[in-house]
PDB file of N, CA and C in Angstrom:
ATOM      1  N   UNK A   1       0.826  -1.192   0.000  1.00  0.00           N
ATOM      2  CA  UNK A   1       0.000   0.000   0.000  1.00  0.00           C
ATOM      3  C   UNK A   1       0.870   1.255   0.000  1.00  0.00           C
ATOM      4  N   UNK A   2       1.442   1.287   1.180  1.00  0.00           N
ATOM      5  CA  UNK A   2       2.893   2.328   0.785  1.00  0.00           C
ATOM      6  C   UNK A   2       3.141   2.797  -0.605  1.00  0.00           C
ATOM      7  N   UNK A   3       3.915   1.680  -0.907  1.00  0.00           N
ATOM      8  CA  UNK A   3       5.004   1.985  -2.210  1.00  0.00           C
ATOM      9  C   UNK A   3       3.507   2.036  -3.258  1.00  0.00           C
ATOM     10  N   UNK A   4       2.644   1.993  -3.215  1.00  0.00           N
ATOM     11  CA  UNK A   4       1.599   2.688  -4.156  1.00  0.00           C
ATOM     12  C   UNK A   4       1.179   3.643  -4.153  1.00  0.00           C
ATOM     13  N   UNK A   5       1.365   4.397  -3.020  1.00  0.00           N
ATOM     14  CA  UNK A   5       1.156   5.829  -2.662  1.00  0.00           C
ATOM     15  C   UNK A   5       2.762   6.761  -3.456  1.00  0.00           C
ATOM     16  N   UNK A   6       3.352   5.727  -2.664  1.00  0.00           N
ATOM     17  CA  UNK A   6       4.643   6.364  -3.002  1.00  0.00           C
ATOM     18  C   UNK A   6       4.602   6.459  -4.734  1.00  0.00           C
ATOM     19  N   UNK A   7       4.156   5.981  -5.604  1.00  0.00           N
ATOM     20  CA  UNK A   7       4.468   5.916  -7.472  1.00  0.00           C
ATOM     21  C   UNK A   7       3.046   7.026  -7.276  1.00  0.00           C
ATOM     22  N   UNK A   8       2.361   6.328  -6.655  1.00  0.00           N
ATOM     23  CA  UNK A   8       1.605   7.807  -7.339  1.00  0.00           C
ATOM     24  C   UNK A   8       1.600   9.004  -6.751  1.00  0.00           C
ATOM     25  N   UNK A   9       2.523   9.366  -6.127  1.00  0.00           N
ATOM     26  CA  UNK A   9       2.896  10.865  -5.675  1.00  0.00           C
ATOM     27  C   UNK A   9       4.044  10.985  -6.478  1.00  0.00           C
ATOM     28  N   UNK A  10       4.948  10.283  -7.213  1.00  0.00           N
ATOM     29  CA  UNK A  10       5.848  10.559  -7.939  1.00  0.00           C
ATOM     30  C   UNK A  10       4.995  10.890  -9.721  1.00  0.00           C
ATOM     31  N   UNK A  11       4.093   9.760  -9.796  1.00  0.00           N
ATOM     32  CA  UNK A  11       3.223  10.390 -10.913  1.00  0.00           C
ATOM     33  C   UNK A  11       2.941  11.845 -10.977  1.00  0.00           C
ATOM     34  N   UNK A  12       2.156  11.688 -10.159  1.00  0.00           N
ATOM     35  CA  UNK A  12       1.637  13.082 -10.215  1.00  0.00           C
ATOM     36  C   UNK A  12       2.621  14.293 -10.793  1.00  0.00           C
ATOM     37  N   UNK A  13       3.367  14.244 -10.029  1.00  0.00           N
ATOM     38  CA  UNK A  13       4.693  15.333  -9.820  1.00  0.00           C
ATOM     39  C   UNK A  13       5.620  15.611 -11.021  1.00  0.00           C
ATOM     40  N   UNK A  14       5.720  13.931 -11.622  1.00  0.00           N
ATOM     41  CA  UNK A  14       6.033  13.783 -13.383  1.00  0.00           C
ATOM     42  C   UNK A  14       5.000  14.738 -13.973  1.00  0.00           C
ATOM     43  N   UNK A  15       3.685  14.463 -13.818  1.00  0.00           N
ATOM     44  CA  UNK A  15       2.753  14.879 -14.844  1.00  0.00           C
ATOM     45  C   UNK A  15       2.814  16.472 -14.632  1.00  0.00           C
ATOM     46  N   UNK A  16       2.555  16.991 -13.779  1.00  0.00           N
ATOM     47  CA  UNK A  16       2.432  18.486 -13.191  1.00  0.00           C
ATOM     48  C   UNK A  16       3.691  19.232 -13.689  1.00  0.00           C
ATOM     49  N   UNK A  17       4.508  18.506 -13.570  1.00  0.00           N
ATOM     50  CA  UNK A  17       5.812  19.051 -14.205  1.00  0.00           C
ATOM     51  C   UNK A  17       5.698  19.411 -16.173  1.00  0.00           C
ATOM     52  N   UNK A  18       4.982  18.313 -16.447  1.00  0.00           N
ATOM     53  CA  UNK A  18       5.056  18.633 -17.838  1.00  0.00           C
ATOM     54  C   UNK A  18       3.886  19.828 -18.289  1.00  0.00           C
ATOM     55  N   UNK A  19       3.249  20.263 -17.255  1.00  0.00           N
ATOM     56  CA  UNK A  19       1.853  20.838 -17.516  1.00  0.00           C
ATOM     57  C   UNK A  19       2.578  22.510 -18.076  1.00  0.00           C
ATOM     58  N   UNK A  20       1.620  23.028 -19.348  1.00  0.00           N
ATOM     59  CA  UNK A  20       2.237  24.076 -20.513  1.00  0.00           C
ATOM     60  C   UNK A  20       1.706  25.183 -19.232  1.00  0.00           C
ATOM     61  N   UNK A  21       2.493  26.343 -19.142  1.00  0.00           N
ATOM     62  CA  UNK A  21       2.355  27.265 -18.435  1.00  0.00           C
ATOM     63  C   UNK A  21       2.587  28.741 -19.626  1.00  0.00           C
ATOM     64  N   UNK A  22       1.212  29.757 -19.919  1.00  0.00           N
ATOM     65  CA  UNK A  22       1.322  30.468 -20.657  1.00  0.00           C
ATOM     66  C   UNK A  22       2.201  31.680 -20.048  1.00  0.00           C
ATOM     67  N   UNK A  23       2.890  32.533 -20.909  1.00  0.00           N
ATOM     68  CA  UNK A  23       4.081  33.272 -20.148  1.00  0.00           C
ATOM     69  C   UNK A  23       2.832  34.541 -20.927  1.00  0.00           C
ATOM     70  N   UNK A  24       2.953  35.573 -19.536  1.00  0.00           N
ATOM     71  CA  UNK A  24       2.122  36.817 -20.227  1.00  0.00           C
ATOM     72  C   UNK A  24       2.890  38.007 -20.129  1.00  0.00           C
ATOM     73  N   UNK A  25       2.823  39.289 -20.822  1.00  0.00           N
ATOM     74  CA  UNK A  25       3.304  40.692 -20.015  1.00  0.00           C
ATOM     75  C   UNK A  25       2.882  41.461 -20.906  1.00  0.00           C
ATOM     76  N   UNK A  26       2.619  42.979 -20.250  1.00  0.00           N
ATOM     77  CA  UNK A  26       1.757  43.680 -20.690  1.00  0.00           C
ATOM     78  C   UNK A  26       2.763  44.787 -21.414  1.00  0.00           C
ATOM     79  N   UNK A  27       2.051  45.253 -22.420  1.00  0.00           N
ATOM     80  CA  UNK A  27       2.879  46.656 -23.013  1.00  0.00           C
ATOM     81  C   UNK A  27       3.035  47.963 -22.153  1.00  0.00           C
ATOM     82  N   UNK A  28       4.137  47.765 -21.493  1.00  0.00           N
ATOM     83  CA  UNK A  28       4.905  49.448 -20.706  1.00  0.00           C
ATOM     84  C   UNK A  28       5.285  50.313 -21.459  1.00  0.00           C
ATOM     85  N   UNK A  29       5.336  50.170 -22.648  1.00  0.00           N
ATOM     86  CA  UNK A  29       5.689  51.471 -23.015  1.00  0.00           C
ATOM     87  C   UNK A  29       6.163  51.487 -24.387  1.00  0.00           C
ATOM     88  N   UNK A  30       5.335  52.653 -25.424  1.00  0.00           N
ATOM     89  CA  UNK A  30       5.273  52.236 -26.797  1.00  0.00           C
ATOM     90  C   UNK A  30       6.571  53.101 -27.049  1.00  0.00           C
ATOM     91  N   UNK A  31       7.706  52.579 -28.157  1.00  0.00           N
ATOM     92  CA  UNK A  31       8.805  52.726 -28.755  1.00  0.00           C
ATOM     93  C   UNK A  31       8.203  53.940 -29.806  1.00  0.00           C
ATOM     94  N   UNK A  32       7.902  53.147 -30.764  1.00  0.00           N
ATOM     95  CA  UNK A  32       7.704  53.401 -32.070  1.00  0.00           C
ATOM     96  C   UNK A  32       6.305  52.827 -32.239  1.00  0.00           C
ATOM     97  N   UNK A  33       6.117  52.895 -33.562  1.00  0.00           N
ATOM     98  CA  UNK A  33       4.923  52.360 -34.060  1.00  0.00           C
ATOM     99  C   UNK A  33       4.921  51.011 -34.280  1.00  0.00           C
ATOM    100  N   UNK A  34       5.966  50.103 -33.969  1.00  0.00           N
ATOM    101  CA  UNK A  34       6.463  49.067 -34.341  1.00  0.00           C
ATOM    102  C   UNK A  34       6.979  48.264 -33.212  1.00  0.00           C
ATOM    103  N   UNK A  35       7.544  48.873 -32.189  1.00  0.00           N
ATOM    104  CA  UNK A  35       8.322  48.562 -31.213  1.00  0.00           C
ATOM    105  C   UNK A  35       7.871  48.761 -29.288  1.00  0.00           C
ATOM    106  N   UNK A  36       7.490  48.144 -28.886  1.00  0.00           N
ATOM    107  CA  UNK A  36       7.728  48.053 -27.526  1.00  0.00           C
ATOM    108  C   UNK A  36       8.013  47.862 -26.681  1.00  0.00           C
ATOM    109  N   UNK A  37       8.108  48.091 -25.294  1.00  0.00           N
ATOM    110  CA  UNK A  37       9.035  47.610 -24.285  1.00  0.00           C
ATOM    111  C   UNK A  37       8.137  46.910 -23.253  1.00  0.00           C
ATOM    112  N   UNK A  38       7.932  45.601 -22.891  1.00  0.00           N
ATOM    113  CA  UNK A  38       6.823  45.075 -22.492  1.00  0.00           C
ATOM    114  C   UNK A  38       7.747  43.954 -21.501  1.00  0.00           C
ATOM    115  N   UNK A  39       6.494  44.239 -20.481  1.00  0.00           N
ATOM    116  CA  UNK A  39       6.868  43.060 -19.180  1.00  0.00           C
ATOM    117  C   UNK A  39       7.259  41.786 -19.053  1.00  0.00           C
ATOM    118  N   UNK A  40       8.093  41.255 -19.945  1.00  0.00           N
ATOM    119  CA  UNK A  40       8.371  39.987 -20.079  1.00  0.00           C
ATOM    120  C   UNK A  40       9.540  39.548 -19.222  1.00  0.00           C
ATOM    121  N   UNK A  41       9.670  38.722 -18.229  1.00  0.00           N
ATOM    122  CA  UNK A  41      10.929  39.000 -17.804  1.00  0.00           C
ATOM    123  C   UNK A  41      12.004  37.751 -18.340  1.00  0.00           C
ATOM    124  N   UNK A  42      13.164  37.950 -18.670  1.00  0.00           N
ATOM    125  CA  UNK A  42      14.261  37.951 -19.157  1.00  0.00           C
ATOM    126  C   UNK A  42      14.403  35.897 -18.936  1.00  0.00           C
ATOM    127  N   UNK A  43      14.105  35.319 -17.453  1.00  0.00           N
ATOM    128  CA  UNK A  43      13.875  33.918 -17.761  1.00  0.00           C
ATOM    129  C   UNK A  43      12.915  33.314 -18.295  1.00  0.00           C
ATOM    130  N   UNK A  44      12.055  33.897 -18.941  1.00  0.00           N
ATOM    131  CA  UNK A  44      10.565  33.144 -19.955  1.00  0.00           C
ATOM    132  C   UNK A  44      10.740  33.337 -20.958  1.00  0.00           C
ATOM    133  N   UNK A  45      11.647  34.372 -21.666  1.00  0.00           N
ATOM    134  CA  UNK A  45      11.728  34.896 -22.813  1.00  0.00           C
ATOM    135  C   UNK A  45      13.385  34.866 -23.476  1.00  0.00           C
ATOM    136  N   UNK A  46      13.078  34.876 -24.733  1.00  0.00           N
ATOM    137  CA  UNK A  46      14.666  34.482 -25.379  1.00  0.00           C
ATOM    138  C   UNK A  46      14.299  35.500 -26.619  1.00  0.00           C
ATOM    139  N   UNK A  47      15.529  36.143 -26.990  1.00  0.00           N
ATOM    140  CA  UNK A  47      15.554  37.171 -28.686  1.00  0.00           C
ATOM    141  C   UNK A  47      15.061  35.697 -29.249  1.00  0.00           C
ATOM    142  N   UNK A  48      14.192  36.294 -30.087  1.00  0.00           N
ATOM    143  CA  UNK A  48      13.786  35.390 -31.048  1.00  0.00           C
ATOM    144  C   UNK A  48      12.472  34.971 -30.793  1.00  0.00           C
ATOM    145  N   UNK A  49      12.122  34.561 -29.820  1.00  0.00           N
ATOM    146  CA  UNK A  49      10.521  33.749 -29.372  1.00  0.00           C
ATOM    147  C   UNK A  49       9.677  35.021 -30.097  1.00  0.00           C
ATOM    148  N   UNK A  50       8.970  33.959 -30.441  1.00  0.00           N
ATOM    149  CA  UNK A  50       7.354  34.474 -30.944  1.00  0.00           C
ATOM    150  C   UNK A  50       6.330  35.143 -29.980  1.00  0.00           C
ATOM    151  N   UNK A  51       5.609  35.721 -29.750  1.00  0.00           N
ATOM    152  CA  UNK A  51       4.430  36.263 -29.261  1.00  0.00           C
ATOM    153  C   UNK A  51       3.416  36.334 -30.053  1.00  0.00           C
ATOM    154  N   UNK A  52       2.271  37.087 -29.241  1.00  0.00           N
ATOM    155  CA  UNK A  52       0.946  36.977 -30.032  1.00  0.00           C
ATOM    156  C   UNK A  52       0.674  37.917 -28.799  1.00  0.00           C
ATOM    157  N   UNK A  53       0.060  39.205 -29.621  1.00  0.00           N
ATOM    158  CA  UNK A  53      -0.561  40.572 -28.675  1.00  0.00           C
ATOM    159  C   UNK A  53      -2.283  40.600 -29.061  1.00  0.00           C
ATOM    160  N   UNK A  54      -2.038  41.154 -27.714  1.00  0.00           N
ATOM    161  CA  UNK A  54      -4.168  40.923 -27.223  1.00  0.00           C
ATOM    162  C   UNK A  54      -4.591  42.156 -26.973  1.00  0.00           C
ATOM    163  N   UNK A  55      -5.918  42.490 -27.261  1.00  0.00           N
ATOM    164  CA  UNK A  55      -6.432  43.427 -26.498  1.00  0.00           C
ATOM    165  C   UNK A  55      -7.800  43.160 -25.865  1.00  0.00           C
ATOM    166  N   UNK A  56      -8.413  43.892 -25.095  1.00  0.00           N
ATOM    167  CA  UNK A  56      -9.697  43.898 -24.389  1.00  0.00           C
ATOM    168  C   UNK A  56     -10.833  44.293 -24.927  1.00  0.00           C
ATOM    169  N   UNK A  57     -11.651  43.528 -25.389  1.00  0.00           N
ATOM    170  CA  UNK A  57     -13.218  44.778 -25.633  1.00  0.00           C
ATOM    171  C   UNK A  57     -13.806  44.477 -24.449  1.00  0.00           C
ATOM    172  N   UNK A  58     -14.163  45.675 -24.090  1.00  0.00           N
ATOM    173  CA  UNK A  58     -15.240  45.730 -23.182  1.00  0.00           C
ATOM    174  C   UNK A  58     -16.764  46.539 -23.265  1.00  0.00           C
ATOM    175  N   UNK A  59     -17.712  45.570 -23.324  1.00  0.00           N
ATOM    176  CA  UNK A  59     -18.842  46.436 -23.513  1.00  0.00           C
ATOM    177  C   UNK A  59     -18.897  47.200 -21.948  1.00  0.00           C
ATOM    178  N   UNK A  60     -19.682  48.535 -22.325  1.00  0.00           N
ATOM    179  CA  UNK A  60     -20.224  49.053 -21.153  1.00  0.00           C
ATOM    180  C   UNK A  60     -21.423  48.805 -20.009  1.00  0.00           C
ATOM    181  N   UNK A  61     -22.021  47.961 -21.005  1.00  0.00           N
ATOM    182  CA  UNK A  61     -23.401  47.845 -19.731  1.00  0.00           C
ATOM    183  C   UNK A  61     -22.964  46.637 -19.156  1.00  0.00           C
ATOM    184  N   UNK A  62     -22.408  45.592 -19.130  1.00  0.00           N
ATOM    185  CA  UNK A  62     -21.643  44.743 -18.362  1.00  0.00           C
ATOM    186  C   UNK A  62     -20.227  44.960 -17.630  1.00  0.00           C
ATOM    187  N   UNK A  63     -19.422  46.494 -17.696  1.00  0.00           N
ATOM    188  CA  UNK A  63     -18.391  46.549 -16.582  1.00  0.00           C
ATOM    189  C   UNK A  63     -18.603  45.902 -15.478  1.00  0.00           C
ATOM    190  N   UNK A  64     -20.080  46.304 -14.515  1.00  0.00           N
ATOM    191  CA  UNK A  64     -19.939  45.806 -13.047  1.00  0.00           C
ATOM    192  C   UNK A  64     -19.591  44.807 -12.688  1.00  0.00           C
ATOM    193  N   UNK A  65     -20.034  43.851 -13.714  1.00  0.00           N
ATOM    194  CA  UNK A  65     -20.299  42.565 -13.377  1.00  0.00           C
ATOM    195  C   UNK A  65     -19.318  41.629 -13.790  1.00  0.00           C
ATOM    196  N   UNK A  66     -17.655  42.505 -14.238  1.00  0.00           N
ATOM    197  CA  UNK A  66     -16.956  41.628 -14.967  1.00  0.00           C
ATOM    198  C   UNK A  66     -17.316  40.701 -16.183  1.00  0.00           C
ATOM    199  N   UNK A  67     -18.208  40.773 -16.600  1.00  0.00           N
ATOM    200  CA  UNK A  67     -18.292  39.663 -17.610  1.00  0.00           C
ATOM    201  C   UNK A  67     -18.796  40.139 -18.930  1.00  0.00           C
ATOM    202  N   UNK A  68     -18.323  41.449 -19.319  1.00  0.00           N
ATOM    203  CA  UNK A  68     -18.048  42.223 -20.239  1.00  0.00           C
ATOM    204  C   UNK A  68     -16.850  42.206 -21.084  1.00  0.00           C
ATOM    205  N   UNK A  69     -15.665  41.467 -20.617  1.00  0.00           N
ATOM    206  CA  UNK A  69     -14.199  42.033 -21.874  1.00  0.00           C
ATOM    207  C   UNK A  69     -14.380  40.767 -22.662  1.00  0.00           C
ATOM    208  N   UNK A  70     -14.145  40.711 -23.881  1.00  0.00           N
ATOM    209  CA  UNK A  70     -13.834  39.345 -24.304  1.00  0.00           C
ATOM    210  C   UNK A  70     -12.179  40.051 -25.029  1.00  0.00           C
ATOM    211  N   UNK A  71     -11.009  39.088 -24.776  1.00  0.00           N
ATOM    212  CA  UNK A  71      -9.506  38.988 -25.509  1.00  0.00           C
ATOM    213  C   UNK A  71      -9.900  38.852 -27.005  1.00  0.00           C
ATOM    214  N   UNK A  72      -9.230  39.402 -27.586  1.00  0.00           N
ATOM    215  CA  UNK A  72      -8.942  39.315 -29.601  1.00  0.00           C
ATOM    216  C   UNK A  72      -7.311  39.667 -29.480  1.00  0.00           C
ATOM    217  N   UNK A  73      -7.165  38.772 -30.649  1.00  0.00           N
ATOM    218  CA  UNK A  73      -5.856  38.686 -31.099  1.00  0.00           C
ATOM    219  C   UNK A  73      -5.619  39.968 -31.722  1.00  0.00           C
ATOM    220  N   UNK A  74      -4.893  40.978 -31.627  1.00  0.00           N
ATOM    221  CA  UNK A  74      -4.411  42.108 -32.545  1.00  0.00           C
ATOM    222  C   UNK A  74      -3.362  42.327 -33.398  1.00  0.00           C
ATOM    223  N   UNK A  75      -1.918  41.014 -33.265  1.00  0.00           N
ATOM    224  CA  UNK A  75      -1.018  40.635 -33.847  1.00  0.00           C
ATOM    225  C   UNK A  75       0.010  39.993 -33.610  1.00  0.00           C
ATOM    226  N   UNK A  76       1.077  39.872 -34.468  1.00  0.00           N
ATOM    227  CA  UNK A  76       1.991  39.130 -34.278  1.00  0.00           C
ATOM    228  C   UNK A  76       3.737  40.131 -33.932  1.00  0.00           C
ATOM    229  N   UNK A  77       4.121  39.047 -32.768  1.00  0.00           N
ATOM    230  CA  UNK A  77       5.790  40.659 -32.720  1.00  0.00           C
ATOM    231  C   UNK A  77       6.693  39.036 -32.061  1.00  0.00           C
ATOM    232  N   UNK A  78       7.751  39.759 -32.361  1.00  0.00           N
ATOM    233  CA  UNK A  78       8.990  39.086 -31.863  1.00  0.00           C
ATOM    234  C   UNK A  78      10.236  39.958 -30.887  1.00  0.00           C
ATOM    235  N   UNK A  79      10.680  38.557 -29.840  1.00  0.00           N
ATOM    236  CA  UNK A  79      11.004  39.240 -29.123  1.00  0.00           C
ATOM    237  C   UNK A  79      12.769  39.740 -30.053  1.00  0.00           C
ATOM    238  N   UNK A  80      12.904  41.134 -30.023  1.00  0.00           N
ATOM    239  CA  UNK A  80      14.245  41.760 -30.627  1.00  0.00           C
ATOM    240  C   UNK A  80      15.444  42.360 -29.546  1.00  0.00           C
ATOM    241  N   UNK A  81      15.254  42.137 -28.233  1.00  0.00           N
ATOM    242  CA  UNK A  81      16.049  42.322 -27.249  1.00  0.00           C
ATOM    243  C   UNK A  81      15.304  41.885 -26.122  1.00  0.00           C
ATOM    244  N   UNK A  82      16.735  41.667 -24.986  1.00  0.00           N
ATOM    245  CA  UNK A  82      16.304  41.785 -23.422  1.00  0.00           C
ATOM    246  C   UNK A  82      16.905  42.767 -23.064  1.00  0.00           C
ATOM    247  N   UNK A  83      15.856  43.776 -22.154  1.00  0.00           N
ATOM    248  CA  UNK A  83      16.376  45.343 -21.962  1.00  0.00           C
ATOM    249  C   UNK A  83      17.062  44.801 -20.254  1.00  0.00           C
ATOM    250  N   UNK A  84      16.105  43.912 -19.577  1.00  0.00           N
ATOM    251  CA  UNK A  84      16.875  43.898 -18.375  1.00  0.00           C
ATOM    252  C   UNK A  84      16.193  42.551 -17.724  1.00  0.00           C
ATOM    253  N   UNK A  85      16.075  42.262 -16.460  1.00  0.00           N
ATOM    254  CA  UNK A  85      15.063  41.143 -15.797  1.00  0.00           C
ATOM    255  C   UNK A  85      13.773  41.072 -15.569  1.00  0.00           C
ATOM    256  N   UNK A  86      13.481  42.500 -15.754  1.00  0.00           N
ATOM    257  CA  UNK A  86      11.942  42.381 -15.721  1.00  0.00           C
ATOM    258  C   UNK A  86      11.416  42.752 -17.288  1.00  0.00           C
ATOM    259  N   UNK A  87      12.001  43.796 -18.264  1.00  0.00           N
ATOM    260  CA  UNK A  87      11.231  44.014 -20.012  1.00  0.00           C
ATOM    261  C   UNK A  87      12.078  43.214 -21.223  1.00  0.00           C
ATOM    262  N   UNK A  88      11.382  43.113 -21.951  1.00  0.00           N
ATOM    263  CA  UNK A  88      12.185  42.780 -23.446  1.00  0.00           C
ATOM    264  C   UNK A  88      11.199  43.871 -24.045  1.00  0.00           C
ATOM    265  N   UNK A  89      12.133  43.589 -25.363  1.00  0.00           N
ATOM    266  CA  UNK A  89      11.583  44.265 -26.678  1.00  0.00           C
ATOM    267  C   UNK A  89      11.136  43.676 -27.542  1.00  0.00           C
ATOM    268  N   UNK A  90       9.705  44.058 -27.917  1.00  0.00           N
ATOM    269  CA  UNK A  90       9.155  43.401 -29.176  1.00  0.00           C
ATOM    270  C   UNK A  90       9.110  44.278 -30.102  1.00  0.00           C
ATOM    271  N   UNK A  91       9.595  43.823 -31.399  1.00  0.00           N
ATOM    272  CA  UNK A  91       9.349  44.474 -32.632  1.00  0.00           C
ATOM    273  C   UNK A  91       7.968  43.476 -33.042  1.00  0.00           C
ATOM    274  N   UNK A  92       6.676  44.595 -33.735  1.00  0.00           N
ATOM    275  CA  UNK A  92       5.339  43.752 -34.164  1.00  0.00           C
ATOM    276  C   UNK A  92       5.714  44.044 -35.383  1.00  0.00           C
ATOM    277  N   UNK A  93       4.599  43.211 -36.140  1.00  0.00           N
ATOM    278  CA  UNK A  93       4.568  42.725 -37.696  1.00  0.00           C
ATOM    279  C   UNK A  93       4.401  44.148 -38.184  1.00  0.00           C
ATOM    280  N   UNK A  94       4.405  44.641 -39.167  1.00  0.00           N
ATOM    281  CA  UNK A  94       3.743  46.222 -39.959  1.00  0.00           C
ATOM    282  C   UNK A  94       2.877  46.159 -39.861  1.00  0.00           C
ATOM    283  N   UNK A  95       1.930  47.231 -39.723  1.00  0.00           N
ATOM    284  CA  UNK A  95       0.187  47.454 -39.569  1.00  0.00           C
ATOM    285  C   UNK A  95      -0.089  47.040 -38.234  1.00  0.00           C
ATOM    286  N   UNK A  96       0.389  46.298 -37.364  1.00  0.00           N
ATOM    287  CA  UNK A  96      -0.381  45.883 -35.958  1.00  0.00           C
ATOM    288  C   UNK A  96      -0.115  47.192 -35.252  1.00  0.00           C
ATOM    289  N   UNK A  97      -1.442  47.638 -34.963  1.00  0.00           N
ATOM    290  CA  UNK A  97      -1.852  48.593 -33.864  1.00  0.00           C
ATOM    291  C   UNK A  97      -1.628  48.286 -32.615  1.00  0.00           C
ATOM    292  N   UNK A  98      -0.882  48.685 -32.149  1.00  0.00           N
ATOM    293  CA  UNK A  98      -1.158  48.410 -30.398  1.00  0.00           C
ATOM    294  C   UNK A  98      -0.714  49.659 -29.492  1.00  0.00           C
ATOM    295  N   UNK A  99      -1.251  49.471 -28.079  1.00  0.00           N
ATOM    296  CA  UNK A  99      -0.953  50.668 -27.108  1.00  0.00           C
ATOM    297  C   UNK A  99      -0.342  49.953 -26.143  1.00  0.00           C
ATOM    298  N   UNK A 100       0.201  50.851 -24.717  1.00  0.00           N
ATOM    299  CA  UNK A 100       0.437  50.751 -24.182  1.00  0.00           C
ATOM    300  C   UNK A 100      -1.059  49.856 -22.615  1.00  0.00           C
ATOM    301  N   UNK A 101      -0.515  48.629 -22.235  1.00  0.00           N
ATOM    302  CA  UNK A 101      -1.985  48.427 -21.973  1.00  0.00           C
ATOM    303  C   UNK A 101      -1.750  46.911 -22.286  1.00  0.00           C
ATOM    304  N   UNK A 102      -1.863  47.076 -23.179  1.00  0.00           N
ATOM    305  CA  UNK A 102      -2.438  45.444 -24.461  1.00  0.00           C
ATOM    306  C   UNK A 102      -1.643  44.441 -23.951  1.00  0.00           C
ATOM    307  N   UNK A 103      -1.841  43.163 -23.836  1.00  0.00           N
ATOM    308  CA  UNK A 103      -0.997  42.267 -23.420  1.00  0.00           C
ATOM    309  C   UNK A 103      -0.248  41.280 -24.563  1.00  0.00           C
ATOM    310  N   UNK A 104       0.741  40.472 -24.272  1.00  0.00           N
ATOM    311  CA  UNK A 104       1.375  39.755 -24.960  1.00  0.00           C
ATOM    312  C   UNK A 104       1.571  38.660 -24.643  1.00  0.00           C
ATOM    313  N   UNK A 105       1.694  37.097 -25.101  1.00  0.00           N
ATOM    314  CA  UNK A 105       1.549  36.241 -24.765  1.00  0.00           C
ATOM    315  C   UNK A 105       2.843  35.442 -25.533  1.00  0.00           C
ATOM    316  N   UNK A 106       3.487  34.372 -24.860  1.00  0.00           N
ATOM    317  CA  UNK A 106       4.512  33.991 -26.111  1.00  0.00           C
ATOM    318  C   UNK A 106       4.295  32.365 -26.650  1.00  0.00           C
ATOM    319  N   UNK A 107       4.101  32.743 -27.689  1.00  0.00           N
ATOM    320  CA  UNK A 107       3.914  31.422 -28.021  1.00  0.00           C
ATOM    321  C   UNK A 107       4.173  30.401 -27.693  1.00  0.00           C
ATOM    322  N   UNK A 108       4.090  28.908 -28.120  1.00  0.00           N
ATOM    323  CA  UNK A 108       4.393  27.960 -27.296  1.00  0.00           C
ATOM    324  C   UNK A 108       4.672  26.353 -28.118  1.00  0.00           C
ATOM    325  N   UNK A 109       4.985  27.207 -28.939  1.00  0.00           N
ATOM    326  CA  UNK A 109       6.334  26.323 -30.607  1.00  0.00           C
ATOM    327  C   UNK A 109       7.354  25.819 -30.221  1.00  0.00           C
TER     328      UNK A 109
END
């Protein structure tokens, strides 16, 4: 009985370990029209990784109640530097709009 407890507390711990954890950070601060400096910190993120930037709609007659924003995809950016331990830099695709605000997510390729 033991040593069956014992494999499946080691299961578990295998499995939990492999479980995908999405890396997020938000846009601090717009560069350029192209470029931002966003909360990613420096061990989740590598020059090169992919992202995918979000924004919020929120209708108004549902603020109170939270259950007003729905996420949309707004584009695609890559990370083009690490500024320090807490930002990197994303350069986005041409044409993607974004503000300061919007979140970023990094892919998971």
């Amino acid at each position: 009985m033991f040593k069956s407890a014992i494999f499946l507390v080691i299961g578990a711990l295998a499995l939990s370990s492999c479980a995908s954890k999405v890396h997020r950070g938000v846009v601090a601060m717009k560069i350029d029209e192209t470029t931002a400096h966003v909360g990613l910190k420096s061990n989740v993120v590598a020059v090169g990784d992919h992202v995918e930037l979000y924004g919020n709609k929120c209708t108004k007659n549902k603020i109170e109640t939270g259950q007003g924003c729905t996420k949309y995809s707004k584009g695609h950016g890559v990370v083009s530097s690490i500024l320090n331990e807490d930002y990197s830099v994303i350069k986005f695709d041409d044409g993607v709009k974004f503000q300061e605000g919007d979140f970023v997510e990094k892919h998971a390729h």
